[in-house]
PDB file of N, CA and C in Angstrom:
ATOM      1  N   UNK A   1      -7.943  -8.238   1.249  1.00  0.00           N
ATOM      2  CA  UNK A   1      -9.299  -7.959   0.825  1.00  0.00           C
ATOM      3  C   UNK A   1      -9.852  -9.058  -0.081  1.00  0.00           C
ATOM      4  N   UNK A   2      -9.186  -9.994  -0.686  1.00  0.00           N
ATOM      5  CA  UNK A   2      -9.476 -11.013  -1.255  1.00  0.00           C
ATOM      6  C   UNK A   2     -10.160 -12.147  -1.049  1.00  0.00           C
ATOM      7  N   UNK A   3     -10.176 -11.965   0.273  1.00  0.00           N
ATOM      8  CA  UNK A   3     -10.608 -13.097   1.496  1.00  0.00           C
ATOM      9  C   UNK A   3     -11.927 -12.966   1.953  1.00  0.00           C
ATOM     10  N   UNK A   4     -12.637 -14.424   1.555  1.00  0.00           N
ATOM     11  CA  UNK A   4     -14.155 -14.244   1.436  1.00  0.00           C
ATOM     12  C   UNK A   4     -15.040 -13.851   2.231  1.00  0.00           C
ATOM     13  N   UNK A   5     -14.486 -13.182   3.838  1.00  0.00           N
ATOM     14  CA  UNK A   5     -15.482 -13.204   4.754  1.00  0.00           C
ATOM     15  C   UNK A   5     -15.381 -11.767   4.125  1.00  0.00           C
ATOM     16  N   UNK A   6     -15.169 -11.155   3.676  1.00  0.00           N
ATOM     17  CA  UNK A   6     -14.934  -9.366   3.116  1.00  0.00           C
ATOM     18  C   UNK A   6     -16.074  -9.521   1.812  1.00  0.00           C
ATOM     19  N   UNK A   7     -16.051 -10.338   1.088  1.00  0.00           N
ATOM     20  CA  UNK A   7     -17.281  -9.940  -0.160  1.00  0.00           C
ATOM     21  C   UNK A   7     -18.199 -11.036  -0.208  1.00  0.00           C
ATOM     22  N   UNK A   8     -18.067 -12.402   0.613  1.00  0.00           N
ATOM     23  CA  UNK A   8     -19.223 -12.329   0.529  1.00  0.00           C
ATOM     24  C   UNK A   8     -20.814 -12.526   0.686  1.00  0.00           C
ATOM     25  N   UNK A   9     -20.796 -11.203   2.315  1.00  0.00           N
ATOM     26  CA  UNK A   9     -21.479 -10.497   2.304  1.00  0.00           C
ATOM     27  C   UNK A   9     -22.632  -9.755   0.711  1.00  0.00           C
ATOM     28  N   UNK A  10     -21.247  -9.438  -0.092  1.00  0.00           N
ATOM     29  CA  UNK A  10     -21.929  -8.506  -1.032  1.00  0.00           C
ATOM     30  C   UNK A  10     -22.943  -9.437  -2.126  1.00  0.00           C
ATOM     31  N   UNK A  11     -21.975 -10.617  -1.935  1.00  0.00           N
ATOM     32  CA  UNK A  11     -22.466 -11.574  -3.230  1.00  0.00           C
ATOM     33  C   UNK A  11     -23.784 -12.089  -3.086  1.00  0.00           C
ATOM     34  N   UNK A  12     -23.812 -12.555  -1.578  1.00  0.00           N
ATOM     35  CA  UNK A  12     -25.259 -12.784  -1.484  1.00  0.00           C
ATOM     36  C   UNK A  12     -26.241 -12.300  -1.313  1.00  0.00           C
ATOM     37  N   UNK A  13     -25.995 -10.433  -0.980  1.00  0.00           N
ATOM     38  CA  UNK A  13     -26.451  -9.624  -1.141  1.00  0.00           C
ATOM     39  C   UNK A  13     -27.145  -9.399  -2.451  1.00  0.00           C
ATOM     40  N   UNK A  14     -26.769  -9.507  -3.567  1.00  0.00           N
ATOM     41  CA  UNK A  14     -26.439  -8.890  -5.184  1.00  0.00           C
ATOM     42  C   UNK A  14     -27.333 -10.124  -5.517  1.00  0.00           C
ATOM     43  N   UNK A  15     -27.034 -11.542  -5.260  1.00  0.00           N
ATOM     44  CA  UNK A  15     -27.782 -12.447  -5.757  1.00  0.00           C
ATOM     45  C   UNK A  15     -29.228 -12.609  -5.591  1.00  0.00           C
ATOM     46  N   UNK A  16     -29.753 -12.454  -3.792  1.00  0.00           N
ATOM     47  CA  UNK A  16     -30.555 -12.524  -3.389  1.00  0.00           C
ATOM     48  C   UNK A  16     -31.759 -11.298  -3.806  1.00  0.00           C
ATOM     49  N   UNK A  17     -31.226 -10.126  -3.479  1.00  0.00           N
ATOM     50  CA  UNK A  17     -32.107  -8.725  -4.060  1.00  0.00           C
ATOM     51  C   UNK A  17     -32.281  -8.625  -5.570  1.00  0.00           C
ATOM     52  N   UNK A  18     -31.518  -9.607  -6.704  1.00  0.00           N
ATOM     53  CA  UNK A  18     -31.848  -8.972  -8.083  1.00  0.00           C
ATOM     54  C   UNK A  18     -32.288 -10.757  -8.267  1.00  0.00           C
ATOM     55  N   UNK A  19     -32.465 -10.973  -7.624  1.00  0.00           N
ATOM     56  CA  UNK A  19     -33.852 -12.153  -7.564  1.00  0.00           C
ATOM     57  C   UNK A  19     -34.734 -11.996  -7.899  1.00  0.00           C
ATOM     58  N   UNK A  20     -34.997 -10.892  -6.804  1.00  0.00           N
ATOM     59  CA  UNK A  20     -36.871 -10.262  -6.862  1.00  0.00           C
ATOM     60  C   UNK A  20     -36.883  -8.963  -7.775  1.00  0.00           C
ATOM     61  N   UNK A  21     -35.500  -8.401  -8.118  1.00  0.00           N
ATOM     62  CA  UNK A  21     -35.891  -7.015  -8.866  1.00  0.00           C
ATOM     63  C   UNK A  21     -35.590  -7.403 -10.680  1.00  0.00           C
ATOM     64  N   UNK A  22     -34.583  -8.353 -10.634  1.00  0.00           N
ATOM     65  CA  UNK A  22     -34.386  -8.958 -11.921  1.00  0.00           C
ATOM     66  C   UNK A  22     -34.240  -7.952 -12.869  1.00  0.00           C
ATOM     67  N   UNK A  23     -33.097  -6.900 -12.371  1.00  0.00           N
ATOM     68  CA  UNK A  23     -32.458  -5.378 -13.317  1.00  0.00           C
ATOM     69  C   UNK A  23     -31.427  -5.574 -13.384  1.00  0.00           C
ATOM     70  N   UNK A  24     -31.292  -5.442 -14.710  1.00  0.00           N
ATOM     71  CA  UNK A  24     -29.118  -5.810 -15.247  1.00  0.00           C
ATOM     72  C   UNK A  24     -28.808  -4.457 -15.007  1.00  0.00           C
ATOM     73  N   UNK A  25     -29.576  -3.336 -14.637  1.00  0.00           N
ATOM     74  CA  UNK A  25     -28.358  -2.361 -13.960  1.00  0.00           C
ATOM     75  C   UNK A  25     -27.440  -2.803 -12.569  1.00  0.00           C
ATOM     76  N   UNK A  26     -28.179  -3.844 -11.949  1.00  0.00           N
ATOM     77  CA  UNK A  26     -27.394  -4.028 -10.500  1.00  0.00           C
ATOM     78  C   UNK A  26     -26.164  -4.771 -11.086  1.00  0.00           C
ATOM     79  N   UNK A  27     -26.018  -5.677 -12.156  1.00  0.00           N
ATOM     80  CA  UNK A  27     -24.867  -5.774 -12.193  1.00  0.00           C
ATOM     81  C   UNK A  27     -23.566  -5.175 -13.219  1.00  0.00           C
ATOM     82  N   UNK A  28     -24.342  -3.978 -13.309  1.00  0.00           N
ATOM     83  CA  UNK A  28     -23.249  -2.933 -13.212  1.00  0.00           C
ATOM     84  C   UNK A  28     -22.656  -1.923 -11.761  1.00  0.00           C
ATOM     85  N   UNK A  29     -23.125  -2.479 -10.808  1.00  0.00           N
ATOM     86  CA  UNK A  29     -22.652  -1.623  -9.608  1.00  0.00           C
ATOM     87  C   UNK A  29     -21.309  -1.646  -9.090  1.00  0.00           C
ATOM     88  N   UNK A  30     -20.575  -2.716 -10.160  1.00  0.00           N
ATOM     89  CA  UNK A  30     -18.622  -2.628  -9.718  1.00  0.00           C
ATOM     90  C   UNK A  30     -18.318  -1.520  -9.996  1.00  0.00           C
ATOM     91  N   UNK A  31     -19.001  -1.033 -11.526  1.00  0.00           N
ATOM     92  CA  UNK A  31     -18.307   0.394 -12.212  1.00  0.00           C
ATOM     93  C   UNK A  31     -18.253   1.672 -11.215  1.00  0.00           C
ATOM     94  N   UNK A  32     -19.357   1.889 -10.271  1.00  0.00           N
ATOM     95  CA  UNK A  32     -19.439   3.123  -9.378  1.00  0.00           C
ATOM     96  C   UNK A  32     -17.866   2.501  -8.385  1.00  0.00           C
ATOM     97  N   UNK A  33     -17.938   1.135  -7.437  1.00  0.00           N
ATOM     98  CA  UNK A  33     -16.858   0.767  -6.835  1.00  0.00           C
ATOM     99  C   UNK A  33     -15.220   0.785  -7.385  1.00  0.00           C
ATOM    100  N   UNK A  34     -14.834   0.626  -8.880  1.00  0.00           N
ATOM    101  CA  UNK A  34     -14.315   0.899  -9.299  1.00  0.00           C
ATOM    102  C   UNK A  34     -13.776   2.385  -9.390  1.00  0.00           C
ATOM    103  N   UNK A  35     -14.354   3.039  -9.746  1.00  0.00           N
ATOM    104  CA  UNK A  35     -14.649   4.863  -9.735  1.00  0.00           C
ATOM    105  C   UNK A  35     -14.079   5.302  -8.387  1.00  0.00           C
ATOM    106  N   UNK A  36     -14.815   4.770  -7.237  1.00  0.00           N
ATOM    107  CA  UNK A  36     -14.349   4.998  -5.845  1.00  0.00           C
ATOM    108  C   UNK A  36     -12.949   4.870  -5.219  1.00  0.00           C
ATOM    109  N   UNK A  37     -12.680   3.553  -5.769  1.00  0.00           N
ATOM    110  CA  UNK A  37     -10.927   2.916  -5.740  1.00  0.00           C
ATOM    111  C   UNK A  37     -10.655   3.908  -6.750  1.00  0.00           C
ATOM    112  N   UNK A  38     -10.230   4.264  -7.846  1.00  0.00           N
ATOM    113  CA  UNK A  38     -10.054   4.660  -8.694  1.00  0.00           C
ATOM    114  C   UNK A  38      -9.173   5.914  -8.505  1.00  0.00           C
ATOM    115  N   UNK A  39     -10.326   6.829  -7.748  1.00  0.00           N
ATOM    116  CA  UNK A  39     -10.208   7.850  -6.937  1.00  0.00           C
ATOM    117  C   UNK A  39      -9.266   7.892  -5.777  1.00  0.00           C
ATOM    118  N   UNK A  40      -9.499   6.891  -5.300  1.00  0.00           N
ATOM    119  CA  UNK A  40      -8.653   7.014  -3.537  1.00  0.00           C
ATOM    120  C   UNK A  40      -7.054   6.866  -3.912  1.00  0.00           C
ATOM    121  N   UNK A  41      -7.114   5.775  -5.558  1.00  0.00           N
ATOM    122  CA  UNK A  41      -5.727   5.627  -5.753  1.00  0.00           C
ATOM    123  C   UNK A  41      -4.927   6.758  -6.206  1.00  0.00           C
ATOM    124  N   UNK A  42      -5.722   7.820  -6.948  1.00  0.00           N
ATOM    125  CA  UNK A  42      -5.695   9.006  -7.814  1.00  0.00           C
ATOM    126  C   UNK A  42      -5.125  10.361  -6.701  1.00  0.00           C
ATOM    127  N   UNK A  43      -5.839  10.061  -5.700  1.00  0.00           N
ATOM    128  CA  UNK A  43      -5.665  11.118  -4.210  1.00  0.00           C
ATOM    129  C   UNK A  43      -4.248  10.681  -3.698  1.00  0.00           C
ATOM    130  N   UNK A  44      -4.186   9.475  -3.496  1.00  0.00           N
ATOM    131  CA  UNK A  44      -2.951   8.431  -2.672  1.00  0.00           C
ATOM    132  C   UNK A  44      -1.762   9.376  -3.622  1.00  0.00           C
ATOM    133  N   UNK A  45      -1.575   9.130  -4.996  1.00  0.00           N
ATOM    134  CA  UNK A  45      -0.651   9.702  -6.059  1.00  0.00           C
ATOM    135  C   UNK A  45      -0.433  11.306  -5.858  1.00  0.00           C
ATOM    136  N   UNK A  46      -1.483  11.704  -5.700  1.00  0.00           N
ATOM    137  CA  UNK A  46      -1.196  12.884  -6.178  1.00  0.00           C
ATOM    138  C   UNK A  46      -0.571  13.647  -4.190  1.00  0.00           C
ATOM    139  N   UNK A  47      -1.148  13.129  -3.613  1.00  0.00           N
ATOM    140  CA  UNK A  47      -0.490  13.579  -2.605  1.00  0.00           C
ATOM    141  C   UNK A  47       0.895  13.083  -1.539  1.00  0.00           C
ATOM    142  N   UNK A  48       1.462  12.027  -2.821  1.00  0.00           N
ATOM    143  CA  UNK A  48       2.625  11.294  -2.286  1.00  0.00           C
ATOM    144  C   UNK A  48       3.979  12.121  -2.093  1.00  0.00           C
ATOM    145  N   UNK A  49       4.585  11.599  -1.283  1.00  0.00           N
ATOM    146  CA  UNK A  49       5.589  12.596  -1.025  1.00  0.00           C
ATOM    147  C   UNK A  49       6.761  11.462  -0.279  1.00  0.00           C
ATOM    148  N   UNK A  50       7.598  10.916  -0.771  1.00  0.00           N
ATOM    149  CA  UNK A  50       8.841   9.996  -0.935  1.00  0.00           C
ATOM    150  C   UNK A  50       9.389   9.955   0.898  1.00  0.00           C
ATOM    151  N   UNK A  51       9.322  10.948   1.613  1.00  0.00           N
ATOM    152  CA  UNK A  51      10.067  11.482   2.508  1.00  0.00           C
ATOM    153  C   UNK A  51       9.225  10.756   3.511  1.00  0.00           C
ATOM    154  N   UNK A  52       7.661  10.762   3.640  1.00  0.00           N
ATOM    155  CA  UNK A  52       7.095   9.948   4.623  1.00  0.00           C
ATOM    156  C   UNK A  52       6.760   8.347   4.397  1.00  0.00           C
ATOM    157  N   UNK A  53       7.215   8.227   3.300  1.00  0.00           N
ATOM    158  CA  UNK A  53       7.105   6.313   3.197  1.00  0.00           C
ATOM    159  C   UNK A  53       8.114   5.405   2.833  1.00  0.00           C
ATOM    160  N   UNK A  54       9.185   5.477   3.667  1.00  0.00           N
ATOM    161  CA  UNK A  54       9.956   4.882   3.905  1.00  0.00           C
ATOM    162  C   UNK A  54      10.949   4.825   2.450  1.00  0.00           C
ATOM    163  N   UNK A  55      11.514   5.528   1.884  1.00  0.00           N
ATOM    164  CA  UNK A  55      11.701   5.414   0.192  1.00  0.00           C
ATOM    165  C   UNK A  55      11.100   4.319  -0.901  1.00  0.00           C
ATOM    166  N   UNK A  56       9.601   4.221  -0.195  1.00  0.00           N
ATOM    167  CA  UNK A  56       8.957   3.249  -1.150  1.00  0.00           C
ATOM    168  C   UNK A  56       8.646   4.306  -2.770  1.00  0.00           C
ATOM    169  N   UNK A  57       8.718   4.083  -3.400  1.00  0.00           N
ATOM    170  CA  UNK A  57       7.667   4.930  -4.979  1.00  0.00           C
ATOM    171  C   UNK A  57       6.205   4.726  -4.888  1.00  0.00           C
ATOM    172  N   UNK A  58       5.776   6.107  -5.485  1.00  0.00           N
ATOM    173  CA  UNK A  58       4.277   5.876  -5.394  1.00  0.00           C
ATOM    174  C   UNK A  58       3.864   4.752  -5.522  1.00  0.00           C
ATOM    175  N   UNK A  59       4.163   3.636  -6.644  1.00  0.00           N
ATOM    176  CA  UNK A  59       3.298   2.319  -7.240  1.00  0.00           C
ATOM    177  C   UNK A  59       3.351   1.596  -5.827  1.00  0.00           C
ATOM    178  N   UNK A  60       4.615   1.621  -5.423  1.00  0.00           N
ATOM    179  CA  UNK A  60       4.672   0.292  -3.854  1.00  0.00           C
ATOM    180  C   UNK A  60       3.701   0.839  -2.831  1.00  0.00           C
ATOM    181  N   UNK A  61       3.567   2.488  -2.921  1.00  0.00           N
ATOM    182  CA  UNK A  61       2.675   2.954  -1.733  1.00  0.00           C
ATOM    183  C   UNK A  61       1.452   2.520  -2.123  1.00  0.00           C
ATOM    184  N   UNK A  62       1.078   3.013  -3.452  1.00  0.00           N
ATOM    185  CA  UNK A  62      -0.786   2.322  -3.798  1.00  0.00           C
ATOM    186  C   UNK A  62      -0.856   1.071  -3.251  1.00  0.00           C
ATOM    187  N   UNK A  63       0.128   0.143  -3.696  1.00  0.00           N
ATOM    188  CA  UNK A  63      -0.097  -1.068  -3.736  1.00  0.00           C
ATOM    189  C   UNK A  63      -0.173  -1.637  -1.831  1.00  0.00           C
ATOM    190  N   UNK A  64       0.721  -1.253  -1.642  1.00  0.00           N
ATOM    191  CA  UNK A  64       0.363  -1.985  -0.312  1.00  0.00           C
ATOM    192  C   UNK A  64      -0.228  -0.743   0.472  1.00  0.00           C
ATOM    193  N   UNK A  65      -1.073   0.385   0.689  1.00  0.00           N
ATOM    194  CA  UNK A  65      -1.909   0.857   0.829  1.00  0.00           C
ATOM    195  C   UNK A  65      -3.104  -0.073   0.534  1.00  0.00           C
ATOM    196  N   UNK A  66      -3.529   0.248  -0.875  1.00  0.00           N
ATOM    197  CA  UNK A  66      -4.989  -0.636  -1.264  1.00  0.00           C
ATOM    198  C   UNK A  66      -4.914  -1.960  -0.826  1.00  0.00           C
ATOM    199  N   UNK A  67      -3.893  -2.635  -0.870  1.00  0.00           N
ATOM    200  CA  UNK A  67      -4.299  -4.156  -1.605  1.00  0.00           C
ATOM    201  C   UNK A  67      -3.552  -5.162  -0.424  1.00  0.00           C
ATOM    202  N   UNK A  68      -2.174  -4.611   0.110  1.00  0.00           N
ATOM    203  CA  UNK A  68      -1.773  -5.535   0.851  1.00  0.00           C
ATOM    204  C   UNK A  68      -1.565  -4.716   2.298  1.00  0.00           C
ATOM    205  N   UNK A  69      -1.916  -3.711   2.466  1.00  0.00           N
ATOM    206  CA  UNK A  69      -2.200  -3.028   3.814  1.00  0.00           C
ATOM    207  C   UNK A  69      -1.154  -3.516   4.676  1.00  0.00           C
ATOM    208  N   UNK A  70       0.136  -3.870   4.993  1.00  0.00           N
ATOM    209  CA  UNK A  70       1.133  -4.059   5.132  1.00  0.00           C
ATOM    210  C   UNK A  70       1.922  -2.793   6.958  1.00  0.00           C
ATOM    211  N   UNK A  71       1.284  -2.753   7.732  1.00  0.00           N
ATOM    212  CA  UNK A  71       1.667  -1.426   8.943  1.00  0.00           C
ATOM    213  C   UNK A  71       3.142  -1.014   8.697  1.00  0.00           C
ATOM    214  N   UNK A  72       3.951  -1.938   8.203  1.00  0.00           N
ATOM    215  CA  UNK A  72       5.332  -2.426   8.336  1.00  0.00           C
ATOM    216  C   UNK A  72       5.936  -1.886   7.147  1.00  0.00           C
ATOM    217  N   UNK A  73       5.187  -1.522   5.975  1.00  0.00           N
ATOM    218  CA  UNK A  73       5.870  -1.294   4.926  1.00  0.00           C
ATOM    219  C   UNK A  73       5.465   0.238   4.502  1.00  0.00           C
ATOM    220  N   UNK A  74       6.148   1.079   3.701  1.00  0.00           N
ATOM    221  CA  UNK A  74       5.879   2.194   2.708  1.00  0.00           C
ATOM    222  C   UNK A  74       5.423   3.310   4.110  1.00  0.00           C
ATOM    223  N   UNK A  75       5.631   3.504   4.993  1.00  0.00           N
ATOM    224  CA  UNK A  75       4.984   4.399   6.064  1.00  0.00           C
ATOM    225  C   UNK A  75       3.996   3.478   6.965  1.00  0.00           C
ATOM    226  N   UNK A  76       3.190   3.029   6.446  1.00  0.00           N
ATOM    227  CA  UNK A  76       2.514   2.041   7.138  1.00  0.00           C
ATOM    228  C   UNK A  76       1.111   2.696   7.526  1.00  0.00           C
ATOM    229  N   UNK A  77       1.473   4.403   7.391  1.00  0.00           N
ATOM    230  CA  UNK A  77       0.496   4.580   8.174  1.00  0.00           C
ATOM    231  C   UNK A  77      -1.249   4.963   7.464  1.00  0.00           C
ATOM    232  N   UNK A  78      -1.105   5.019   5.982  1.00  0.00           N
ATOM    233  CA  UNK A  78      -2.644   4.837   5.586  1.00  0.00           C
ATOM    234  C   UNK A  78      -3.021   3.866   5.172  1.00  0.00           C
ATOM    235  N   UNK A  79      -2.272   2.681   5.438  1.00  0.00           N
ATOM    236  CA  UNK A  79      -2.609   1.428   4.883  1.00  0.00           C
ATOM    237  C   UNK A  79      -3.799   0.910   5.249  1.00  0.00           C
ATOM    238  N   UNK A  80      -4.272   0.794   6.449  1.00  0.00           N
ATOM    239  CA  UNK A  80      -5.383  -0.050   6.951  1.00  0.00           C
ATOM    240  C   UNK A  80      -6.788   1.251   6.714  1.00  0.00           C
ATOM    241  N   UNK A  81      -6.612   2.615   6.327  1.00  0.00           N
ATOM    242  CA  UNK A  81      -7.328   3.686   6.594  1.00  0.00           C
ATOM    243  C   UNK A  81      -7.790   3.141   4.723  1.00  0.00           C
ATOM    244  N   UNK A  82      -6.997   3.179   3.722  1.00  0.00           N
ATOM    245  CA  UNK A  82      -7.041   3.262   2.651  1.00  0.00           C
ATOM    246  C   UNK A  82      -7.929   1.844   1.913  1.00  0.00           C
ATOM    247  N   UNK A  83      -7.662   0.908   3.054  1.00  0.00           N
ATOM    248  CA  UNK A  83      -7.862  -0.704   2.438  1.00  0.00           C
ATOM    249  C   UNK A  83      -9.783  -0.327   2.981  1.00  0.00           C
ATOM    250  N   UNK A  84      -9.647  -0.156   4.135  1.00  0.00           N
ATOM    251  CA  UNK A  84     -11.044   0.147   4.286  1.00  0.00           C
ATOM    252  C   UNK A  84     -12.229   0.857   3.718  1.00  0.00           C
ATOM    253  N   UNK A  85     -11.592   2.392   3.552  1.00  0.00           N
ATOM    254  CA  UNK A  85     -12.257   3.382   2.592  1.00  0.00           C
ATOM    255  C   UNK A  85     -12.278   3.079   1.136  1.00  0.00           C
ATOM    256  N   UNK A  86     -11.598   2.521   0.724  1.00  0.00           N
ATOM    257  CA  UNK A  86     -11.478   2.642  -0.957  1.00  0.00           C
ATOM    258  C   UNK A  86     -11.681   1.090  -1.532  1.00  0.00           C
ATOM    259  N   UNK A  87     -10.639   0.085  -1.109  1.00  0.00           N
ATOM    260  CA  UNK A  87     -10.869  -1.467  -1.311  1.00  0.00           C
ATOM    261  C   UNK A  87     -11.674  -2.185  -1.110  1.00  0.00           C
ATOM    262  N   UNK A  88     -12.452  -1.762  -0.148  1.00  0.00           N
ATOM    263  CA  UNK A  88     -13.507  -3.004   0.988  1.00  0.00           C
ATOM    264  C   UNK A  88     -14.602  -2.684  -0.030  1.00  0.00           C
ATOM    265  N   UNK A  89     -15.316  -1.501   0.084  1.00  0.00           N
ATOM    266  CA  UNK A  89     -16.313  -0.580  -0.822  1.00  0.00           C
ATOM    267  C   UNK A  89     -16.451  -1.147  -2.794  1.00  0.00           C
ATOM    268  N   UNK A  90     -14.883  -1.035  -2.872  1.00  0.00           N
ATOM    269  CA  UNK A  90     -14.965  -1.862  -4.092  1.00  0.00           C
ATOM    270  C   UNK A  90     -14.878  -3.271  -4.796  1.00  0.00           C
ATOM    271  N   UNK A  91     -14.568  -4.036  -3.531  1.00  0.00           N
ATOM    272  CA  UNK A  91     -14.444  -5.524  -3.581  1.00  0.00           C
ATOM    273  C   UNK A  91     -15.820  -5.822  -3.876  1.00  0.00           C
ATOM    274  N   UNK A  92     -16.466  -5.148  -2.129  1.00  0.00           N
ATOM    275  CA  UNK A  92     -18.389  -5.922  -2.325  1.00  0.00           C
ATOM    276  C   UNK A  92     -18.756  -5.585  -3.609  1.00  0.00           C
ATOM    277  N   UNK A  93     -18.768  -4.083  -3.922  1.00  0.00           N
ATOM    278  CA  UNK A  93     -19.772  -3.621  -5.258  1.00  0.00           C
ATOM    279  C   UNK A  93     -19.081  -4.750  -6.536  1.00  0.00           C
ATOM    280  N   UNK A  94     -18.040  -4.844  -6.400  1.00  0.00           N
ATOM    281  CA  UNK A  94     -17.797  -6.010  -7.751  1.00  0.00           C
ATOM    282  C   UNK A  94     -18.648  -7.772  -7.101  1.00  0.00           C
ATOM    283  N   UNK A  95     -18.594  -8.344  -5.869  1.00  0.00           N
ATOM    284  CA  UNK A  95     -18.938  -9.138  -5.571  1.00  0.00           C
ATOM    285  C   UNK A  95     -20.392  -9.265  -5.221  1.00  0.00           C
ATOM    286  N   UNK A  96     -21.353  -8.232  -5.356  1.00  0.00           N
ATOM    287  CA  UNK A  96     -22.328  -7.739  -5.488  1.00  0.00           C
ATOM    288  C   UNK A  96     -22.871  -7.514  -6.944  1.00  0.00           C
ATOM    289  N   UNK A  97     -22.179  -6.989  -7.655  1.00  0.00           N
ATOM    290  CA  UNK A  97     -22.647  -7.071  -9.155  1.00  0.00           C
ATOM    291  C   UNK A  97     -22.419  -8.488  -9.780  1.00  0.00           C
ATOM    292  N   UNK A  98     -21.152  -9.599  -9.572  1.00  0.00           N
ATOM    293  CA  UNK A  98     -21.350 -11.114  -9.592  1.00  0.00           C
ATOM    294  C   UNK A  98     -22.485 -11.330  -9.451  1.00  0.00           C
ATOM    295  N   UNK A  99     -23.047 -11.371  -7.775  1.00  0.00           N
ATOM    296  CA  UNK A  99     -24.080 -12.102  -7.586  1.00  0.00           C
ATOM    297  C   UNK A  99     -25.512 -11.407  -8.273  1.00  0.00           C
ATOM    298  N   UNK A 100     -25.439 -10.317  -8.186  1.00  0.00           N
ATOM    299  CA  UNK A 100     -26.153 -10.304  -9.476  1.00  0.00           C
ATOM    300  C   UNK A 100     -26.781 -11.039 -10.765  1.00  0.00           C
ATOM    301  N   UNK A 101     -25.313 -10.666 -11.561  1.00  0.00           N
ATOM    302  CA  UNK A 101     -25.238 -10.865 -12.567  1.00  0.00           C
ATOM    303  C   UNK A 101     -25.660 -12.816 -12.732  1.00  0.00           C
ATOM    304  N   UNK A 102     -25.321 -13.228 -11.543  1.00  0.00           N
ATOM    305  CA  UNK A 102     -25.288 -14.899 -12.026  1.00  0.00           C
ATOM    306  C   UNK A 102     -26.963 -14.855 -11.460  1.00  0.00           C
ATOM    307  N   UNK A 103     -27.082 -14.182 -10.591  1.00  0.00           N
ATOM    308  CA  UNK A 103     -29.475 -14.341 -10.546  1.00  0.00           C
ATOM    309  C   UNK A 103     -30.045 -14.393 -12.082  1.00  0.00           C
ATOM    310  N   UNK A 104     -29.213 -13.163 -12.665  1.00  0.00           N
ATOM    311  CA  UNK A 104     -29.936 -12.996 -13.871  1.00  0.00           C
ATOM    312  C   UNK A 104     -29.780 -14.128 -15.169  1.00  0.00           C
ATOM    313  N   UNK A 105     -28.263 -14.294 -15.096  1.00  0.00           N
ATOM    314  CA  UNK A 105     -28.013 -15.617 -15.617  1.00  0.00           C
ATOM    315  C   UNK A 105     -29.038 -16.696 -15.251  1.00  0.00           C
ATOM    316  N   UNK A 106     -29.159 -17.345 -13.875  1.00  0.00           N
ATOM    317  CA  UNK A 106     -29.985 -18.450 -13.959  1.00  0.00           C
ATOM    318  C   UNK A 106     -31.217 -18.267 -14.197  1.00  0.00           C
ATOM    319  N   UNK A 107     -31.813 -16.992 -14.014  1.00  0.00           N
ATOM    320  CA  UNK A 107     -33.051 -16.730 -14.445  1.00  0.00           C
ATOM    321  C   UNK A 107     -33.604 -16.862 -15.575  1.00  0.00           C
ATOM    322  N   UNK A 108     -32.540 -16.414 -16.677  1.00  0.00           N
ATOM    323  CA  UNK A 108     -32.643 -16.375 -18.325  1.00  0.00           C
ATOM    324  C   UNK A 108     -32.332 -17.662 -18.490  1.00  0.00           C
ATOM    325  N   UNK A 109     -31.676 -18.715 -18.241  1.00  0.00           N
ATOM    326  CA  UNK A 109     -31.713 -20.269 -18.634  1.00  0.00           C
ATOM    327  C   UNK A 109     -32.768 -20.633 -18.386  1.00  0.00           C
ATOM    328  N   UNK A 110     -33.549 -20.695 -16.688  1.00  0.00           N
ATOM    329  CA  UNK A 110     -34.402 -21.200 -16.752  1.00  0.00           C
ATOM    330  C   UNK A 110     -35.748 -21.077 -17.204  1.00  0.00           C
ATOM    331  N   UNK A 111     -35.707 -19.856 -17.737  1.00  0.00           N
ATOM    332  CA  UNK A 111     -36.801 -19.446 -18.189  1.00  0.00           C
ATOM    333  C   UNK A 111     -36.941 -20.060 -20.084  1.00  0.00           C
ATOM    334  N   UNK A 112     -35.575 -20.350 -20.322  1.00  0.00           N
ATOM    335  CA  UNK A 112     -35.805 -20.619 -21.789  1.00  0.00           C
ATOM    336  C   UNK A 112     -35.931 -22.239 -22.028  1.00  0.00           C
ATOM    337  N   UNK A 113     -35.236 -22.745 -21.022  1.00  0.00           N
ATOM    338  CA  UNK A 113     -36.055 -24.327 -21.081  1.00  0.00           C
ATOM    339  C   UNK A 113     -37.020 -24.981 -20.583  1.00  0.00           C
ATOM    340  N   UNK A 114     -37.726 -25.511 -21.218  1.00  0.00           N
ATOM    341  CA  UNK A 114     -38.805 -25.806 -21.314  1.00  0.00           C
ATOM    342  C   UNK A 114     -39.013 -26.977 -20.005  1.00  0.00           C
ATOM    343  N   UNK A 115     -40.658 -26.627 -19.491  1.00  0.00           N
ATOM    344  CA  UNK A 115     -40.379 -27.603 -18.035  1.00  0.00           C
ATOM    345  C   UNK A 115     -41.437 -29.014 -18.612  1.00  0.00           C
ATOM    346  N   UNK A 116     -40.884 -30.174 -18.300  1.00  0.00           N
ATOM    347  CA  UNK A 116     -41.713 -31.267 -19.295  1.00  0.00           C
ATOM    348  C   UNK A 116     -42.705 -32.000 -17.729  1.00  0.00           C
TER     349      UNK A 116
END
């Protein structure tokens, strides 16, 4: 999920739209994506059960569930279900609140120096 054709979509998304709306709430929109992962990891835990993932421990199941989606490892089998629903969702909204956040940045520089 780290891999740029996955966020960014979001970034230039986030940059381009708080262009024209120029609201520092958009770049808070990781915190809802965060919340979302947050959750899926919270569900993943609480409904783990040792016997269907290969004797991985919960932490190895989150982990290559969310992050390294792995078919081959920990059960294999919500890995690509989990990376999609919960990771993808929270990558953009953080790479989306970036691009954001850097519109508003260049906006506030250029607005404070002076044009000769």
């Amino acid at each position: 999920m780290a891999n740029p054709v996955f966020w960014t979509s979001g970034f230039v998304l986030g940059f381009l739209i708080n262009r024209g709306t120029q609201t520092w709430i958009a770049a808070l929109i990781w915190i809802g994506g965060l919340v979302w992962l947050a959750f899926g990891i919270w569900d993943s835990v609480r409904l783990y059960d040792p016997r269907f993932y290969q004797g991985c421990s919960a932490a190895d199941n989150v982990v290559n569930a969310f992050f390294i989606m792995s078919s081959q490892r920990c059960g294999g089998g919500e890995s690509t279900l989990a990376g999609i629903l919960f990771t993808l969702p929270a990558v953009n909204s953080a790479a989306y609140g970036a691009g954001a956040w850097l519109s508003l940045r260049l906006r506030s520089s250029s607005a404070k120096s002076p044009l000769t």
